[in-house]
C-alpha atoms as a PDB file:
ATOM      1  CA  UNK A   1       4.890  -2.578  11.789  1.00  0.00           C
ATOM      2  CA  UNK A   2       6.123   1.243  12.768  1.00  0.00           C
ATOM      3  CA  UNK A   3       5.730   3.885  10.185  1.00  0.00           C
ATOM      4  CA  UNK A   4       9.220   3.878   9.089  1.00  0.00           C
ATOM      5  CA  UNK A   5       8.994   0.095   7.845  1.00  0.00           C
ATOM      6  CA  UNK A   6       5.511   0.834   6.332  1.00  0.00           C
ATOM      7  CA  UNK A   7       6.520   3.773   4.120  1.00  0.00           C
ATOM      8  CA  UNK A   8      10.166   1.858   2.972  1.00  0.00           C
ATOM      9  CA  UNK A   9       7.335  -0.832   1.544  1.00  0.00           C
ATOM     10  CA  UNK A  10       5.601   1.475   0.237  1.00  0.00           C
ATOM     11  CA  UNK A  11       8.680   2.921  -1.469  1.00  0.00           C
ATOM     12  CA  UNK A  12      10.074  -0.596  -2.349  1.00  0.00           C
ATOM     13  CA  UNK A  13       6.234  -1.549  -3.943  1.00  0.00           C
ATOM     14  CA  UNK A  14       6.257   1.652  -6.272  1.00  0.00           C
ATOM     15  CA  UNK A  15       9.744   1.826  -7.660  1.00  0.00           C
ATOM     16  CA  UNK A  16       9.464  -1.959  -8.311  1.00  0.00           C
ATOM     17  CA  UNK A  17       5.776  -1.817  -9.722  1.00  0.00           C
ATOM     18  CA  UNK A  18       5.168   1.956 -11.076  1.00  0.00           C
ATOM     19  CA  UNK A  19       1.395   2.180 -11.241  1.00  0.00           C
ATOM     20  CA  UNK A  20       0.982  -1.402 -10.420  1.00  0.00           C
ATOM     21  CA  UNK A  21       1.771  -0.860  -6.585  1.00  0.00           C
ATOM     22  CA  UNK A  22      -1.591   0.627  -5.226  1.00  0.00           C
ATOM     23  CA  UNK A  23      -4.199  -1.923  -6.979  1.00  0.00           C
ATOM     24  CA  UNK A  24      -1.822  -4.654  -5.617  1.00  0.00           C
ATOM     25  CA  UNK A  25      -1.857  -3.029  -2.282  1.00  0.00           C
ATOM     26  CA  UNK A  26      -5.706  -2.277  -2.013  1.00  0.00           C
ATOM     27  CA  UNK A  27      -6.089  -6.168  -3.404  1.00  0.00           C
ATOM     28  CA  UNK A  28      -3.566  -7.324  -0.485  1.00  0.00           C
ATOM     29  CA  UNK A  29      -5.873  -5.149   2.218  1.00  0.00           C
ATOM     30  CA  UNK A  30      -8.838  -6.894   0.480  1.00  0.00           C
ATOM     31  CA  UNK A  31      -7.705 -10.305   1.085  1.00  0.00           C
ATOM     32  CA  UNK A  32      -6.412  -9.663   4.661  1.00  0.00           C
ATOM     33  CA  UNK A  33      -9.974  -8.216   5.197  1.00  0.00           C
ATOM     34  CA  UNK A  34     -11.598 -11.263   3.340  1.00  0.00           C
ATOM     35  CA  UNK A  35      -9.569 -13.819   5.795  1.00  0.00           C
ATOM     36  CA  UNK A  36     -10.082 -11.952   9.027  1.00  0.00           C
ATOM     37  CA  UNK A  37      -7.099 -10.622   9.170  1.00  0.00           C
ATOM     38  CA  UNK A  38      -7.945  -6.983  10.302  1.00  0.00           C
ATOM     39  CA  UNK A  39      -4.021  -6.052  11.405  1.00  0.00           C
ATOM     40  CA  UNK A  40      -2.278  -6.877   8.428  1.00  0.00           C
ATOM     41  CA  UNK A  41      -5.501  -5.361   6.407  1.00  0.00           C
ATOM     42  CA  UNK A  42      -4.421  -2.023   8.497  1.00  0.00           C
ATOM     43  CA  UNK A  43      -1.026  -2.735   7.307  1.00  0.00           C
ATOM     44  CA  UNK A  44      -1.526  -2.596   3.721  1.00  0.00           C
ATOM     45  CA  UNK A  45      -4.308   0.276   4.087  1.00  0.00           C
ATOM     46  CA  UNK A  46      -1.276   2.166   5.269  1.00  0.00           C
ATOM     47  CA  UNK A  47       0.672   1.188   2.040  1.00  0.00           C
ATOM     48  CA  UNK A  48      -2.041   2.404   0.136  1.00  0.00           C
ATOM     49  CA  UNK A  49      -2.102   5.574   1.733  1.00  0.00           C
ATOM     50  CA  UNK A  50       1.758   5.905   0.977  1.00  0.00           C
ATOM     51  CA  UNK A  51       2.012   5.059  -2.405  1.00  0.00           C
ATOM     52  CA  UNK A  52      -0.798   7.811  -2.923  1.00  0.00           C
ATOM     53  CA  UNK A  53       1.269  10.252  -1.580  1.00  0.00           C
ATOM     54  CA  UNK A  54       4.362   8.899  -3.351  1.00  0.00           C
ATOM     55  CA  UNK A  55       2.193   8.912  -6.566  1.00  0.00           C
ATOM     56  CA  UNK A  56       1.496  12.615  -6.361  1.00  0.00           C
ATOM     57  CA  UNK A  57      -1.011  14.697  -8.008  1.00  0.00           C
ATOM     58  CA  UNK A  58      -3.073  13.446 -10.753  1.00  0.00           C
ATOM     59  CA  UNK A  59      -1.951  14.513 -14.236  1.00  0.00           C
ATOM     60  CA  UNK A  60      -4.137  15.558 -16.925  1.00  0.00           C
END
């Protein structure tokens, strides 16, 4: 999956599921991980590293 495709998921994840993307995405890479699956583990650590971005800086 190129960047482009990984960042529109991203994008697609948190304006359908707000603050609910990233734990869905860090379970996703867990379960890839958990099955073996180390490239689509990648795939979804790259989500997560999206969504954090998208998320911006922490409020107080």
């Amino acid at each position: 999956m190129n960047p482009a495709d990984i960042s529109a998921l991203a994008r697609h994840l948190f304006e359908t599921q707000g603050a609910k993307a990233i734990p869905e995405a860090v379970q996703k890479a867990a379960s890839f991980e958990a099955a073996g699956d180390k490239e689509q583990s990648k795939i979804w650590r790259q989500v997560e590293g999206v969504l954090w971005e998208l998320r911006g800086p922490h409020e107080s």
